[in-house]
Protein backbone atom coordinates (compact mmCIF):
# COMPACT_ATOMS: atom_id res chain seq x y z
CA UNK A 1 91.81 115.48 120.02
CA UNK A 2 94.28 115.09 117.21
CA UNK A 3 96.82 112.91 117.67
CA UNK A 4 100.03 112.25 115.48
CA UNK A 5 101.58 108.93 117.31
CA UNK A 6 105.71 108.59 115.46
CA UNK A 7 107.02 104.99 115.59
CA UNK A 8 109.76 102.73 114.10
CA UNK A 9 112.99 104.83 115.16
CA UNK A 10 115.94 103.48 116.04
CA UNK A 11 119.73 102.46 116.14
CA UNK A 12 120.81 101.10 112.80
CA UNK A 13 124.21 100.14 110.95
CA UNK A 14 124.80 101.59 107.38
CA UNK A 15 123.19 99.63 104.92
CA UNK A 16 120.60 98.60 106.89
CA UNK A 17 116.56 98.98 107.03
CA UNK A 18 114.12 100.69 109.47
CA UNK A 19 110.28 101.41 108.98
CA UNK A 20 108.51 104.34 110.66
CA UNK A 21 104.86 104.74 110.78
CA UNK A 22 102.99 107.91 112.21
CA UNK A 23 99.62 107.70 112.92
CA UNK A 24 96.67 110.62 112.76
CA UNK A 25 93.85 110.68 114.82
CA UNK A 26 91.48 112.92 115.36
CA UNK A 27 92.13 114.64 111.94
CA UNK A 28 89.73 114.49 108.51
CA UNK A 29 90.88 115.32 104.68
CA UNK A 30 94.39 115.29 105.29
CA UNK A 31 95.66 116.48 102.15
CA UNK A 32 99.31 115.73 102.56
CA UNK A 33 101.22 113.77 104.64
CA UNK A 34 105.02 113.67 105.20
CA UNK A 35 108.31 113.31 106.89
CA UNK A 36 110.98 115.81 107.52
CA UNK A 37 114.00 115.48 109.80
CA UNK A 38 116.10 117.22 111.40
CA UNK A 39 119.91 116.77 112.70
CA UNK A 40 121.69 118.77 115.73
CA UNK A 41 122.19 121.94 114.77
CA UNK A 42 120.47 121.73 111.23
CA UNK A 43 117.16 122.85 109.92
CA UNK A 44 114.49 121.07 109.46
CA UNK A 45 114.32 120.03 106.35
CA UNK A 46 111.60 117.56 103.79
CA UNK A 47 111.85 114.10 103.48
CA UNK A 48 109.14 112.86 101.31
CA UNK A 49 105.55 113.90 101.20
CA UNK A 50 102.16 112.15 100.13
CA UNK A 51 99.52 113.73 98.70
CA UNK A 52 95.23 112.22 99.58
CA UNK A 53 95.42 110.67 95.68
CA UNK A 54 99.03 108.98 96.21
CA UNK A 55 101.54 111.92 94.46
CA UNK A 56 104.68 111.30 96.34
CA UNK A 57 107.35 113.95 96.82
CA UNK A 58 111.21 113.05 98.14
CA UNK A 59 114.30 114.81 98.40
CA UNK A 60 117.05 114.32 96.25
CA UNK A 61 119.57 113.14 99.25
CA UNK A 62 116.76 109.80 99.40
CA UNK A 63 115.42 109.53 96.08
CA UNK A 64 115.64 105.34 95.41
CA UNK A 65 116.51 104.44 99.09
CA UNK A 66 112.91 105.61 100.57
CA UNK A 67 109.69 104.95 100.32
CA UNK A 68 106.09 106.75 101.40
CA UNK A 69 103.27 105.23 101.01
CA UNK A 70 100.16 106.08 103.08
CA UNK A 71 97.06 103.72 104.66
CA UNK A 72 93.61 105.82 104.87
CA UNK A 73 91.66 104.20 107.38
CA UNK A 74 88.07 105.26 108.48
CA UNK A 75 89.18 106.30 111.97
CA UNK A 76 93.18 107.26 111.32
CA UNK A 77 95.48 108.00 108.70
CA UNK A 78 98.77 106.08 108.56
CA UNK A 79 101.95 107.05 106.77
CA UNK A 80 104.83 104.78 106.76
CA UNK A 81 108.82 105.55 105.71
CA UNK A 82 110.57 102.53 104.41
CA UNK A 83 114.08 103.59 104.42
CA UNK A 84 116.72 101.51 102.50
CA UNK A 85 120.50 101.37 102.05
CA UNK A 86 120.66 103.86 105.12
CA UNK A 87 123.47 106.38 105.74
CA UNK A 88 125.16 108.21 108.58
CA UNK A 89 123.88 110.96 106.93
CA UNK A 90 120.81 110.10 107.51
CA UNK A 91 120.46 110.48 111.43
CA UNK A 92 118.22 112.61 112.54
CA UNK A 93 115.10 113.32 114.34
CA UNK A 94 112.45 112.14 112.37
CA UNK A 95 108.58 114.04 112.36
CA UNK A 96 105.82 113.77 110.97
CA UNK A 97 103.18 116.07 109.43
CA UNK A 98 100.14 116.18 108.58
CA UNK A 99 98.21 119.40 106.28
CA UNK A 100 94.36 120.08 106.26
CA UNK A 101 93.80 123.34 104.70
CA UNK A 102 96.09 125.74 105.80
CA UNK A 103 96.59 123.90 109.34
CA UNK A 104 99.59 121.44 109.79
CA UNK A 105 100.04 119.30 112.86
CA UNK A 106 103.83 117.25 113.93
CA UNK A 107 104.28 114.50 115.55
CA UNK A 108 106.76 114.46 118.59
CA UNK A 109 109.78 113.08 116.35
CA UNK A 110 111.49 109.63 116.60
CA UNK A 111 115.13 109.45 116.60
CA UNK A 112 116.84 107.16 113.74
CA UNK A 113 121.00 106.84 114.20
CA UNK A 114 122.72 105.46 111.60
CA UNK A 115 126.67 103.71 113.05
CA UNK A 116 128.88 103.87 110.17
């Protein structure tokens, strides 16, 4: 059964830190991972992405202030956000995706508010 568990959401002030991980289970040869969000009434739009050999992709609007970086575990594939010098902007839902082949699988989303 695959699985794509989202954690590490949250209420934040601007400036601050939060983490999110999203786990994959039940998944083999991800080729890319990655994070998109998506605010009320907005598209959904990319984050950052993370390629099986490390290649990292982020959007301009985070360039410097995130990080991907991805954990490939026998059973499960982790990818974490670590996002820095946050921004109202930056609320959103947060979900995660995973690609094998042609196939791509989200995660439920996990909320991240950022108080000015």
């Amino acid at each position: 059964q695959v699985q794509l568990v989202e954690s590490g959401g949250g209420l934040v002030q601007a400036g601050g830190s939060l983490r999110l991980s999203c786990a994959a289970s039940g998944i083999f040869s991800i080729t890319v991972m990655g994070w998109y969000r998506q605010a009320p009434g907005q598209q959904r739009d990319l984050v950052a992405t993370i390629t099986s050999g490390g290649s990292t992709n982020y959007a301009d609007s985070v360039k410097g202030r995130f990080t991907i970086s991805r954990d490939n575990a026998r059973s499960k594939t982790t990818v974490y956000l670590q996002m820095n010098s946050l921004k109202p902007e930056d609320t959103a839902v947060y979900y995660c995706k995973s690609t094998v082949g042609s196939r791509n699988y989200w995660g439920q989303g996990t909320q991240v508010t950022v108080s000015s």
